[in-house]
Each structure stands twice: as structure tokens, then as C-alpha cells.
N, C-alpha and C. Protein backbone atom coordinates (compact mmCIF):
# COMPACT_ATOMS: atom_id res chain seq x y z
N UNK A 1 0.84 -1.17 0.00
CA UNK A 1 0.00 0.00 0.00
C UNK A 1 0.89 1.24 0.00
N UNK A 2 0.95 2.00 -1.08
CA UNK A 2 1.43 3.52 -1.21
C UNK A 2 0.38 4.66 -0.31
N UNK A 3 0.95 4.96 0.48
CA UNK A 3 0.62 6.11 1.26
C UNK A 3 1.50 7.19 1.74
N UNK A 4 1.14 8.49 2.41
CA UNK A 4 1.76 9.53 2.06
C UNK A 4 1.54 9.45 3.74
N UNK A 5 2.87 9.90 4.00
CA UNK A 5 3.20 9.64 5.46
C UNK A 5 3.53 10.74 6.12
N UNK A 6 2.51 11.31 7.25
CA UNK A 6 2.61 12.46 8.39
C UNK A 6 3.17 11.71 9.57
N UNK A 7 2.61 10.70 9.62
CA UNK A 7 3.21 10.26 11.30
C UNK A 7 3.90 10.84 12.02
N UNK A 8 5.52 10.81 11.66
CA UNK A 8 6.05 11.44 12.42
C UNK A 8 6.80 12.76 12.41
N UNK A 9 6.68 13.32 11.06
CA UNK A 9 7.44 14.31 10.74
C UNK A 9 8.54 14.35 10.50
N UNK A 10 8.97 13.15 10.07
CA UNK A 10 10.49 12.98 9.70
C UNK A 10 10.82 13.04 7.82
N UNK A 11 10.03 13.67 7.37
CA UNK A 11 10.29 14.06 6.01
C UNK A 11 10.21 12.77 4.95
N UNK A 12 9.16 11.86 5.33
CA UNK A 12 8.53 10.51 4.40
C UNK A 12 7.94 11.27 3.20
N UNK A 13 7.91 11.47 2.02
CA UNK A 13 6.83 11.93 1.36
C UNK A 13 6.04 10.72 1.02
N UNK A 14 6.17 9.64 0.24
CA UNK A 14 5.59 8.22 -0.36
C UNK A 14 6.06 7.27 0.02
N UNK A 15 5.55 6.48 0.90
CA UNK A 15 6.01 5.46 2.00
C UNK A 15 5.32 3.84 1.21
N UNK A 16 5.78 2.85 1.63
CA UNK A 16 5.19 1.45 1.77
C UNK A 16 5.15 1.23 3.00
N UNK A 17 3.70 0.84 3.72
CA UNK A 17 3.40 0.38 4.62
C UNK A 17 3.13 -0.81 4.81
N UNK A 18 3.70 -1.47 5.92
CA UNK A 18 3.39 -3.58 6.37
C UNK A 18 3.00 -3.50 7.76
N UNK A 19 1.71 -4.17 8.21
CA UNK A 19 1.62 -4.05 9.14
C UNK A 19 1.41 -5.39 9.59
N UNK A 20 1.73 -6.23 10.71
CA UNK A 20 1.04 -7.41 10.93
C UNK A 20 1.24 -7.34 12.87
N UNK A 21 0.18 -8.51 13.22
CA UNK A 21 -0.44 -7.95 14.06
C UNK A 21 0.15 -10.16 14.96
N UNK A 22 0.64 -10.44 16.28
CA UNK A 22 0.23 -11.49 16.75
C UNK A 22 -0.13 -11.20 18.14
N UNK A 23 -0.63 -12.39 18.87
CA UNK A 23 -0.75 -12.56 20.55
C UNK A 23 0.02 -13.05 20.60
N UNK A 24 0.69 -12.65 22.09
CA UNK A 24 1.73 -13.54 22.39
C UNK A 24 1.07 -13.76 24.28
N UNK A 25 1.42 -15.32 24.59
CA UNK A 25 0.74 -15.18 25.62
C UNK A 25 1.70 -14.99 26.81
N UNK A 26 1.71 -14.05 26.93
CA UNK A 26 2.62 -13.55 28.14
C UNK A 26 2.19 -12.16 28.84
N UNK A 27 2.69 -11.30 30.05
CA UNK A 27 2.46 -9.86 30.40
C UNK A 27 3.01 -9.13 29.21
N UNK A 28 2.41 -7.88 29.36
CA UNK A 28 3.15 -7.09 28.94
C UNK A 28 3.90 -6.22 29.21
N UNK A 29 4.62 -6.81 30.07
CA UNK A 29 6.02 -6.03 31.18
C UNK A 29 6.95 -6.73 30.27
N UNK A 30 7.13 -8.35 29.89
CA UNK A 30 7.86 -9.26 29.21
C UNK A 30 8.11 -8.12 27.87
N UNK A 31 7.27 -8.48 27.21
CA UNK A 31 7.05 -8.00 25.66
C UNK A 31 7.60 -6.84 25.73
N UNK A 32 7.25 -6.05 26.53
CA UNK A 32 7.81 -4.64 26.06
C UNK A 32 9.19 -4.96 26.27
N UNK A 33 9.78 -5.48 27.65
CA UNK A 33 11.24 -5.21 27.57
C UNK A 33 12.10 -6.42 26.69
N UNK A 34 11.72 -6.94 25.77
CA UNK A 34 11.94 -7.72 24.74
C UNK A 34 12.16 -6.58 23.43
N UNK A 35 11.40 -6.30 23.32
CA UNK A 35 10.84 -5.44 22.23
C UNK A 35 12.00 -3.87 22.63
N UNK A 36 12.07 -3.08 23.42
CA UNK A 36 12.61 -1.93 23.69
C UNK A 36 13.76 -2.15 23.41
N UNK A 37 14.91 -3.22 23.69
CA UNK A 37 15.92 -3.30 23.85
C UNK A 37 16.83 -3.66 21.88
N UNK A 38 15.83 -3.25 21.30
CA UNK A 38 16.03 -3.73 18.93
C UNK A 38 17.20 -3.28 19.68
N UNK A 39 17.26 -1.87 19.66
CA UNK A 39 18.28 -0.90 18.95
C UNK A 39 19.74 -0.68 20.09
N UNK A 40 19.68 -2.07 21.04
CA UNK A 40 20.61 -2.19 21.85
C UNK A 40 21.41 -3.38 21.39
N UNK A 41 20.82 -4.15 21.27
CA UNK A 41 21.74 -5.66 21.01
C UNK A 41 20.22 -6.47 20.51
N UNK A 42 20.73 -6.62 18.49
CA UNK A 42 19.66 -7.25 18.09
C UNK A 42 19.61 -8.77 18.86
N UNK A 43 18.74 -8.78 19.35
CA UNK A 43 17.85 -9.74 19.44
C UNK A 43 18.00 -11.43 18.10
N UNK A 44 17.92 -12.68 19.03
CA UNK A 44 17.81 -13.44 17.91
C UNK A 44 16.26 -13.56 17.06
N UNK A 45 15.57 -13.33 17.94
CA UNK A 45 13.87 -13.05 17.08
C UNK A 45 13.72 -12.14 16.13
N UNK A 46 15.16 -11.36 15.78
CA UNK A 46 14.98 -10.21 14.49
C UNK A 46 15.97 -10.33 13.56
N UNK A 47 15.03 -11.08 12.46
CA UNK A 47 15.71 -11.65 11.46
C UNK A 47 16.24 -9.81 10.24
N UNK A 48 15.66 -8.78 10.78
CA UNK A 48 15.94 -7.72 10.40
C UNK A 48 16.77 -6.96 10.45
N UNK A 49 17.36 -6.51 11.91
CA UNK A 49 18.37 -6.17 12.75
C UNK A 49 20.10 -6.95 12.54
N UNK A 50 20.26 -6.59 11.87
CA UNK A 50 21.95 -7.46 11.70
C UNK A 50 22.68 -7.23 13.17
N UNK A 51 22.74 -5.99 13.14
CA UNK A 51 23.45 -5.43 13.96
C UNK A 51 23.07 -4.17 14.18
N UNK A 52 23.68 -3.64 16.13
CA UNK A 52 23.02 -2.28 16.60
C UNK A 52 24.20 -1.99 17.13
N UNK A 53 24.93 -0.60 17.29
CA UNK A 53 25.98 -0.23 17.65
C UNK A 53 24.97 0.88 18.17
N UNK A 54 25.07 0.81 19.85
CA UNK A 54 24.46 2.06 20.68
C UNK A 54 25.61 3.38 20.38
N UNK A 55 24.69 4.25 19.82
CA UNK A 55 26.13 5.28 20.16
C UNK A 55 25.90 6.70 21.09
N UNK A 56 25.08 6.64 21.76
CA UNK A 56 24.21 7.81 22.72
C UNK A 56 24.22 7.28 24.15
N UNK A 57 24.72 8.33 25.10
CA UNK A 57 24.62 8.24 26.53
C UNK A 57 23.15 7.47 26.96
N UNK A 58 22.22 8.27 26.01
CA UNK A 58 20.62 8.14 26.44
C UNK A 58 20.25 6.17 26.25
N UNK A 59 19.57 5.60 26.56
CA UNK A 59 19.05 4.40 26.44
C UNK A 59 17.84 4.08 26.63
N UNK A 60 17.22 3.20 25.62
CA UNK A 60 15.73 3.09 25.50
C UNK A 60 15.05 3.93 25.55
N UNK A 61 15.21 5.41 25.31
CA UNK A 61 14.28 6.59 25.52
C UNK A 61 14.34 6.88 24.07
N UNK A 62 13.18 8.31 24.00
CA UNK A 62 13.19 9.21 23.00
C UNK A 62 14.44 9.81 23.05
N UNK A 63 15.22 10.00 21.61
CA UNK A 63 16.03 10.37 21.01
C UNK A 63 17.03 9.60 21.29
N UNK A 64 17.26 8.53 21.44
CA UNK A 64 18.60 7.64 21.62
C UNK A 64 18.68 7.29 20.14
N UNK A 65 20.02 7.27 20.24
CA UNK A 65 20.70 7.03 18.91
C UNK A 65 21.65 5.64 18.75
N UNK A 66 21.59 4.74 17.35
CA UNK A 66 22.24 3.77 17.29
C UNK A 66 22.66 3.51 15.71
N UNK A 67 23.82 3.18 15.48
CA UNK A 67 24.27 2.71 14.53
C UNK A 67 23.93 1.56 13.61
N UNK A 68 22.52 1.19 12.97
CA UNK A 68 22.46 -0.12 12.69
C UNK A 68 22.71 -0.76 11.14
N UNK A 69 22.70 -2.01 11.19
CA UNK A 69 22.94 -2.75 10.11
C UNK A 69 21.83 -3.60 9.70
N UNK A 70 20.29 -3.40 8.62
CA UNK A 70 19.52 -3.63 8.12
C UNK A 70 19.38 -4.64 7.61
N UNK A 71 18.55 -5.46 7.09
CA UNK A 71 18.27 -6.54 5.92
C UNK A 71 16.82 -6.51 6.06
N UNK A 72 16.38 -5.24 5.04
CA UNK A 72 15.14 -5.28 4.44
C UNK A 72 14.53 -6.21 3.09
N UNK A 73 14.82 -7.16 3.56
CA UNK A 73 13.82 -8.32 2.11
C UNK A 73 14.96 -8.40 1.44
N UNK A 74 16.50 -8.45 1.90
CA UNK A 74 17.53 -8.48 1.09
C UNK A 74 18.29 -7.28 0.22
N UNK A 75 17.16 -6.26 0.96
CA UNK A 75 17.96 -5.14 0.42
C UNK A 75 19.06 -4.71 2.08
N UNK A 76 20.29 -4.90 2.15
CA UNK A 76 21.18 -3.76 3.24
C UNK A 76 21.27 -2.82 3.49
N UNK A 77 20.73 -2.30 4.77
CA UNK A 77 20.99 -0.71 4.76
C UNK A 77 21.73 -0.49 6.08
N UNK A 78 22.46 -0.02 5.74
CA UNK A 78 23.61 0.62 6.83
C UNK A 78 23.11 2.09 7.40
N UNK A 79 22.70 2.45 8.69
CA UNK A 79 22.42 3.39 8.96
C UNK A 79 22.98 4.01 10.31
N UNK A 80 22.21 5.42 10.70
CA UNK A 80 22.00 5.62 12.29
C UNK A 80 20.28 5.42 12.54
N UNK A 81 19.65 5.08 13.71
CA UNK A 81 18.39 4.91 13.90
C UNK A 81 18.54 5.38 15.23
N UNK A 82 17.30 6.28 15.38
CA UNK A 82 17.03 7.57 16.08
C UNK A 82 15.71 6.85 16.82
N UNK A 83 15.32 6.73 17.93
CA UNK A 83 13.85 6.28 18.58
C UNK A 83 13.10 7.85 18.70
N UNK A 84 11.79 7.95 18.29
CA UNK A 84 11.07 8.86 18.13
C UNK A 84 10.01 8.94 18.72
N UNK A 85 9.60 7.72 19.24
CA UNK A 85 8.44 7.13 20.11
C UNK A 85 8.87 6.52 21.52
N UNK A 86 9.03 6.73 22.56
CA UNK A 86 8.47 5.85 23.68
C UNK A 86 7.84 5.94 24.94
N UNK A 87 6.82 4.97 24.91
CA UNK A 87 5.67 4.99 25.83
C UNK A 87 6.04 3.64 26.82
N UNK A 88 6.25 3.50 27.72
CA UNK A 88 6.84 2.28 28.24
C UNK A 88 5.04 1.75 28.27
N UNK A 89 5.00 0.66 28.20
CA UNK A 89 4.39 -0.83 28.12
C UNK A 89 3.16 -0.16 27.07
N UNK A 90 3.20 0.28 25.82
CA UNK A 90 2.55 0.91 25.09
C UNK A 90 3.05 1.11 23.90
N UNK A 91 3.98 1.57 23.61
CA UNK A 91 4.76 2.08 22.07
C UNK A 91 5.89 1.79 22.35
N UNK A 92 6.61 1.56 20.76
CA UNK A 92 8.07 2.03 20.59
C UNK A 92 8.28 1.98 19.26
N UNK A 93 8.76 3.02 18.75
CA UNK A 93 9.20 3.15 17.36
C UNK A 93 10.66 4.20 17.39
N UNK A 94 11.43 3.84 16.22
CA UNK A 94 12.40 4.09 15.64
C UNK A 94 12.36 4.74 14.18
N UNK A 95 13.28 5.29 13.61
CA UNK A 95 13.12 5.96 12.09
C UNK A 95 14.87 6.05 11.97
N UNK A 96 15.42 5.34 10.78
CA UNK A 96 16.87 5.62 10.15
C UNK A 96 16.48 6.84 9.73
N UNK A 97 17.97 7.51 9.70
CA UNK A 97 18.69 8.47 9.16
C UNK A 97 18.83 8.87 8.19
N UNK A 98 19.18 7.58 7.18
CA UNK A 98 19.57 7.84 6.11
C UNK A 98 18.81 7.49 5.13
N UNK A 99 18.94 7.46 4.05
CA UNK A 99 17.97 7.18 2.87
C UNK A 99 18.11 5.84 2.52
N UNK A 100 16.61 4.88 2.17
CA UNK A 100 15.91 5.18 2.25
C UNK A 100 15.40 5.15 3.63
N UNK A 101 14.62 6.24 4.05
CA UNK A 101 14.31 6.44 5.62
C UNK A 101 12.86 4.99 5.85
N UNK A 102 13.36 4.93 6.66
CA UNK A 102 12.66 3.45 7.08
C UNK A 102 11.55 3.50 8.94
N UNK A 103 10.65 3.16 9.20
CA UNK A 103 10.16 3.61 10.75
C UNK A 103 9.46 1.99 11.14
N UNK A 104 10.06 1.77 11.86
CA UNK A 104 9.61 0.48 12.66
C UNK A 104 8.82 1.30 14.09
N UNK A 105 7.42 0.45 14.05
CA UNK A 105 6.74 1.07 15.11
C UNK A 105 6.08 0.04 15.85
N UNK A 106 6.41 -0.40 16.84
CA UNK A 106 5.60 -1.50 17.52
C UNK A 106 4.42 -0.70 18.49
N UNK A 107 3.20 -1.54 18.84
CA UNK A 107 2.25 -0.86 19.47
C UNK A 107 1.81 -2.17 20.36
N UNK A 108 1.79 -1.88 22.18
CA UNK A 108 1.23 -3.29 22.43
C UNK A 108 0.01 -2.86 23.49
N UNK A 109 -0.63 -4.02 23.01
CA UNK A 109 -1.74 -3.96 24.04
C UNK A 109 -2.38 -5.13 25.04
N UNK A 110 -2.55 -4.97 26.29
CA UNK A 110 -3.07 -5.99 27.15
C UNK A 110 -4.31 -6.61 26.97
N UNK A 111 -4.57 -7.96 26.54
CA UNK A 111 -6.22 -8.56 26.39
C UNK A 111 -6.27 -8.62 27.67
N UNK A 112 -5.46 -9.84 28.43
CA UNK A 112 -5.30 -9.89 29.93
C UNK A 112 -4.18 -10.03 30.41
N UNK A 113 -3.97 -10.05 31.95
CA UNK A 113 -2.68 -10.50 32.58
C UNK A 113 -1.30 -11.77 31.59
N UNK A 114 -2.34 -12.13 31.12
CA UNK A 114 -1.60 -13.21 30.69
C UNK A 114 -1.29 -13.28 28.97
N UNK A 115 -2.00 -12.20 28.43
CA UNK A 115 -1.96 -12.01 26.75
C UNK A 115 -2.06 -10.75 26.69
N UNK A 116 -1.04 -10.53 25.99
CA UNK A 116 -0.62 -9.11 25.19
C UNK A 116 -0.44 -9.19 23.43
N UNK A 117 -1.22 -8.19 22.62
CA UNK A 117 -1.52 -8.20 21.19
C UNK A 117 -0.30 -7.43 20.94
N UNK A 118 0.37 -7.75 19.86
CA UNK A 118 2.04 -6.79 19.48
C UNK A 118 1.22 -6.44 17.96
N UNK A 119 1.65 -4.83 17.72
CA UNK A 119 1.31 -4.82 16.45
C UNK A 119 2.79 -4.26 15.79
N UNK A 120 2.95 -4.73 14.53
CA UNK A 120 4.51 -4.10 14.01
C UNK A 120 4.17 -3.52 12.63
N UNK A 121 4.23 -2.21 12.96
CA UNK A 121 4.30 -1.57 11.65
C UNK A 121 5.70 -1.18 11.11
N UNK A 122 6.58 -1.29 9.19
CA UNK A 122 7.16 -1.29 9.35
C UNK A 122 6.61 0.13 8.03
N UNK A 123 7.39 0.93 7.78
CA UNK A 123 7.57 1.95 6.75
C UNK A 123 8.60 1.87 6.08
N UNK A 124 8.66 2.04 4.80
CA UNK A 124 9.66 2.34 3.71
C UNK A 124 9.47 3.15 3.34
N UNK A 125 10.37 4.26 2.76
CA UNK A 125 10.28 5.38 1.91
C UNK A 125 10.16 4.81 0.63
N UNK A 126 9.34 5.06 -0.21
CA UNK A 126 9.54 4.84 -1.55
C UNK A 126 10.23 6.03 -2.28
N UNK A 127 11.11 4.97 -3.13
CA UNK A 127 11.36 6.73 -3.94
C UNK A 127 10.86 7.31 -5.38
N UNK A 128 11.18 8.38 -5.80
CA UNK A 128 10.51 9.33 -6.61
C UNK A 128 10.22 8.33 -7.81
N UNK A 129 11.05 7.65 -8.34
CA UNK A 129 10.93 7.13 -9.75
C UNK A 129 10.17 5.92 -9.61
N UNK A 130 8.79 5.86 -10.83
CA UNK A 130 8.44 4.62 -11.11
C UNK A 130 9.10 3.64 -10.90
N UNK A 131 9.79 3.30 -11.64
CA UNK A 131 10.58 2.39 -12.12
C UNK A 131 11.11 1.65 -10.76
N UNK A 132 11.86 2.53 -9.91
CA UNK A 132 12.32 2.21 -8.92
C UNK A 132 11.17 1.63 -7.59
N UNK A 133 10.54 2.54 -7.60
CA UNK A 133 9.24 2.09 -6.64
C UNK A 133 8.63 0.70 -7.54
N UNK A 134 8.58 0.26 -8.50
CA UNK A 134 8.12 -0.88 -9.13
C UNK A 134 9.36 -2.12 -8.77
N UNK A 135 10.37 -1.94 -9.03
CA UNK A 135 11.53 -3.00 -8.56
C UNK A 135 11.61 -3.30 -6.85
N UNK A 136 11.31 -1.99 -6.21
CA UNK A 136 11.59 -2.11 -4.93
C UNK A 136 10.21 -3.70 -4.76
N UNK A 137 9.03 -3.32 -5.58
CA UNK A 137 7.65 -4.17 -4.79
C UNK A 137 8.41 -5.53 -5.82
N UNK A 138 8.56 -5.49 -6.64
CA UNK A 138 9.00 -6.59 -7.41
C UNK A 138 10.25 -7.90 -6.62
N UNK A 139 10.72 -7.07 -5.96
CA UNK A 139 12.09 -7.76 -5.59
C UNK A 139 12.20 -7.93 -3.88
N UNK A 140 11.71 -6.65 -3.27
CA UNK A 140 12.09 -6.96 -1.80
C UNK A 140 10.68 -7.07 -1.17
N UNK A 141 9.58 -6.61 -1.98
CA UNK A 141 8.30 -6.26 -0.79
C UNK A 141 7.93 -8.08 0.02
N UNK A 142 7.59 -8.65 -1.01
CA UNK A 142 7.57 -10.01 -0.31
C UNK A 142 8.17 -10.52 0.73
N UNK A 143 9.97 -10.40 0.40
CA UNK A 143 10.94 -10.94 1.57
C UNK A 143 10.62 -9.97 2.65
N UNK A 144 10.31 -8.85 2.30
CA UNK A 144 9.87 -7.92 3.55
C UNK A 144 8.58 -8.01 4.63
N UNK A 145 7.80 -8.65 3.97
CA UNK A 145 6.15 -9.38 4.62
C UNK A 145 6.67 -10.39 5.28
N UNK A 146 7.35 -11.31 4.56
CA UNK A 146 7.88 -12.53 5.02
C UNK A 146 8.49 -12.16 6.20
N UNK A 147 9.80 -11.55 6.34
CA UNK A 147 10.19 -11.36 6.95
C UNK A 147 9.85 -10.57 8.49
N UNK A 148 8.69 -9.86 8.37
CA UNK A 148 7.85 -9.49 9.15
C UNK A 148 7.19 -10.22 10.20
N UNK A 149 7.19 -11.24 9.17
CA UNK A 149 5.69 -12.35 9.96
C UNK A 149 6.80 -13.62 10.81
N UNK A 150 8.23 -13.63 9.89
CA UNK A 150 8.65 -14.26 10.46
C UNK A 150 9.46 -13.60 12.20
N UNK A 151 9.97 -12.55 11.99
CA UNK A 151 9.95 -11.45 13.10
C UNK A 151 9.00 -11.81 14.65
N UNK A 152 7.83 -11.81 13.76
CA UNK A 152 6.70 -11.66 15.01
C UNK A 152 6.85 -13.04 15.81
N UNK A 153 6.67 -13.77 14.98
CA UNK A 153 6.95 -15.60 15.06
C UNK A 153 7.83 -15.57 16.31
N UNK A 154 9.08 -15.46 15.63
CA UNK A 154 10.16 -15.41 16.54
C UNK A 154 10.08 -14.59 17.68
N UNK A 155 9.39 -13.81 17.92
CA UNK A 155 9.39 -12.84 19.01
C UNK A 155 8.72 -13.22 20.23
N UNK A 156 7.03 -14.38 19.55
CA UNK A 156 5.90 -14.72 20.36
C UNK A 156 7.19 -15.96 20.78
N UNK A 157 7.65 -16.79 20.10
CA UNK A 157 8.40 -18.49 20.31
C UNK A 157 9.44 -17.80 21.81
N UNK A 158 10.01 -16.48 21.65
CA UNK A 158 11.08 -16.22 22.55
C UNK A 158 10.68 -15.73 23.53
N UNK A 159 9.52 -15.26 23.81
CA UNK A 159 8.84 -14.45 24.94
C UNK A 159 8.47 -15.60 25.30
N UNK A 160 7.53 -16.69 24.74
CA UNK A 160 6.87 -17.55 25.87
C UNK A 160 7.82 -18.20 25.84
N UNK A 161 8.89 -18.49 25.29
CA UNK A 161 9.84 -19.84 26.09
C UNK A 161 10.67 -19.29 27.65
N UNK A 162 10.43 -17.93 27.65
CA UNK A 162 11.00 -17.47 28.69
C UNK A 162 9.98 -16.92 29.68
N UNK A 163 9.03 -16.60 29.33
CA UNK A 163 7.62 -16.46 30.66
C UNK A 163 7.36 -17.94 31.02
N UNK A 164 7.28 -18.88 30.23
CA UNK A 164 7.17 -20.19 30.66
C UNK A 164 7.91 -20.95 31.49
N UNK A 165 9.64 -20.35 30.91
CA UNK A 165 10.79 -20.69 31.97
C UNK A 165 10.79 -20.73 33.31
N UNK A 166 9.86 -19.68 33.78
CA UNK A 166 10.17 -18.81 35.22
C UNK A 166 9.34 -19.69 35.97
N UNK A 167 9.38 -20.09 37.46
CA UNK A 167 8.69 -20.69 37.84
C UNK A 167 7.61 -20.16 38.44
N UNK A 168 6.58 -20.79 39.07
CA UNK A 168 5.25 -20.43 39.41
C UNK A 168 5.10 -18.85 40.01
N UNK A 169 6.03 -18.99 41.21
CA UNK A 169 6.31 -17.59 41.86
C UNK A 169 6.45 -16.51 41.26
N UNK A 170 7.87 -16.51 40.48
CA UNK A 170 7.81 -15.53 39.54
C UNK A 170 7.22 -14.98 38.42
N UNK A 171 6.53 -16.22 37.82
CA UNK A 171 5.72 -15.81 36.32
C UNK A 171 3.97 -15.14 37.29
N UNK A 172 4.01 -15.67 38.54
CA UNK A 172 2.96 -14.90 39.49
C UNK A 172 2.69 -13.34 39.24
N UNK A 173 4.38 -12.96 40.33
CA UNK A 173 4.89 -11.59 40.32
C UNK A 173 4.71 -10.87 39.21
N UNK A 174 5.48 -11.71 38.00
CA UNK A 174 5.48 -10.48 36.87
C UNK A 174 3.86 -10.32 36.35
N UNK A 175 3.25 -11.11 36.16
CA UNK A 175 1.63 -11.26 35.67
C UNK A 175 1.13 -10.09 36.30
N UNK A 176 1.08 -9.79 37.60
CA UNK A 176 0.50 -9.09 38.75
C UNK A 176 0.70 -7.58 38.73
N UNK A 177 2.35 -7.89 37.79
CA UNK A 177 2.84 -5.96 37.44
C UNK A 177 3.48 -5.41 38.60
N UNK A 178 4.20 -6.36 39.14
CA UNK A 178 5.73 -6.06 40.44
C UNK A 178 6.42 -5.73 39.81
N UNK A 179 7.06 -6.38 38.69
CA UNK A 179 8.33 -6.41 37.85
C UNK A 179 8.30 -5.85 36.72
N UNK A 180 8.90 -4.75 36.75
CA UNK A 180 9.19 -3.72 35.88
C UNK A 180 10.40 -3.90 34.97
N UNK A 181 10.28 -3.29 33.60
CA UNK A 181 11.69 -3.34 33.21
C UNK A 181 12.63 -2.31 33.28
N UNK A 182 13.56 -2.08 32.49
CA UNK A 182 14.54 -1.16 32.74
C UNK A 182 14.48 -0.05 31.39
């Protein structure tokens, strides 16, 4: 889907938007601090994230800055990625630097104590030329869905193998909203 992107004010004019949506059954104290930590040390559930080089005093907040290394559907992008969004146990999104400008935005929400809905929106800039915006959907948009869905996959498989880990007591505590992240 071609759409024209205000969100965040980071100078998108014609974007590709992917959005996909899973449950994962765990709190959402887990998820978020799973999820907050992309742009610190990728994660093995992000088949996207090559690599994150923190380069800012600040951490997990708005405006922290990181050096990363991309694989959008097989296209590489070497960037800096800037967080523009965060809401602790609620939002978190990011936007590269460089061209093409890219915005990963996760959004989570509590069904109950025990299930939290992750939504992952990802943005691409498209650029000016036909031609090019036609090769980009031709060649990467697929590995990029794919890769999305496989993302989420991996994210729900790594959260519950580790809310499941914890024993009775503790998977108690965190359910209950004692245990906070960082």
C-alpha cells in the first residue's frame, strides 16, 4: 500500500506500509522489555536487525541514537536509527537516518494479565521514480512481509519460552505488574 506519510514528521513523502499484528501469551512487562531493547543488542527473534551499535549516553528513551545494520527483504541498509516514540508498556518506534528512511513502530496492548496483542508496523520510503518504486515491490516487498511475519513468530516463540521458563512464583509476580523493566 502507497501512502503519504505524516506520522512522524520525519520528512517521508511516499512510503510502503506492512503491518502485521500477533498474541503472544505472556504480560506485557515481558514484551515490552523484549521489544525496547532492537536498537541495543539485536535480538535473535529479528531476522531484520543485523546489527546495533548504541552510540548515545541516552538508552531506551526518545532520542537515543544507534548505529544499525539492516536486511530489508535483502535489500542492506547501513544506517543511524534515532527512537522517536516511547511509551513504556505501550509504544516504541524508531526511524533511520539515512535514505531510504525506514520507521519500525511496535504498538502493544493488554487482552489480559496473561496475553498481550504486538502490532509491528514497518515503513519504507519509496522513492521518486516509477521504475524504482516498481523493482523495490517486485524484488524486496515479499521478503519484507515474510520477513515481518517471520519477526513476530520469533518474538511470540522467545517471549513464551522465557515467561514459561520462570517458575510459578515468579511468572505470578510479573503477571501481577511487580516487575518492571529497565
Amino acid at each position: 500500500m502507497l501512502i503519504k506519510d505524516n506520522l512522524s514528521g520525519n520528512g517521508m513523502n511516499e512510503a510502503h506500509k506492512v503491518s502485521k499484528e500477533i498474541v503472544v501469551e505472556a504480560p506485557l512487562d515481558l514484551c515490552f522489555a523484549s521489544i525496547s531493547r532492537q536498537l541495543e543488542s539485536p535480538a535473535e527473534w529479528d531476522p531484520l536487525t543485523i546489527h546495533a551499535w548504541p552510540i548515545s549516553l541516552t538508552r531506551n528513551r526518545k532520542g537515543a541514537v544507534s548505529l544499525v545494520l539492516l536486511d530489508l527483504g535483502g535489500d542492506i541498509l547501513h544506517s543511524g536509527a534515532r527512537i522517536d516514540q516511547y511509551k513504556p508498556y505501550t509504544s516504541f518506534s524508531w526511524h533511520t537516518t539515512g535514505s531510504p528512511r525506514i520507521r519500525m513502530s511496535w504498538s502493544l496492548s493488554s487482552q489480559t494479565t496473561r496475553e498481550t496483542t504486538i502490532n509491528l508496523t514497518t515503513i519504507r520510503e519509496q522513492d521518486s521514480f516509477f521504475l524504482d518504486r516498481l523493482w523495490w515491490k517486485l524484488r524486496y516487498q515479499r521478503k519484507l512481509e515474510s520477513d515481518l511475519e517471520k519477526t513476530l513468530k520469533n518474538l511470540k516463540a522467545s517471549i513464551e519460552a522465557d515467561y514459561h521458563s520462570l517458575d510459578s512464583d515468579n511468572r505470578n509476580i510479573l503477571t501481577e505488574g511487580h516487575l518492571t523493566s529497565s
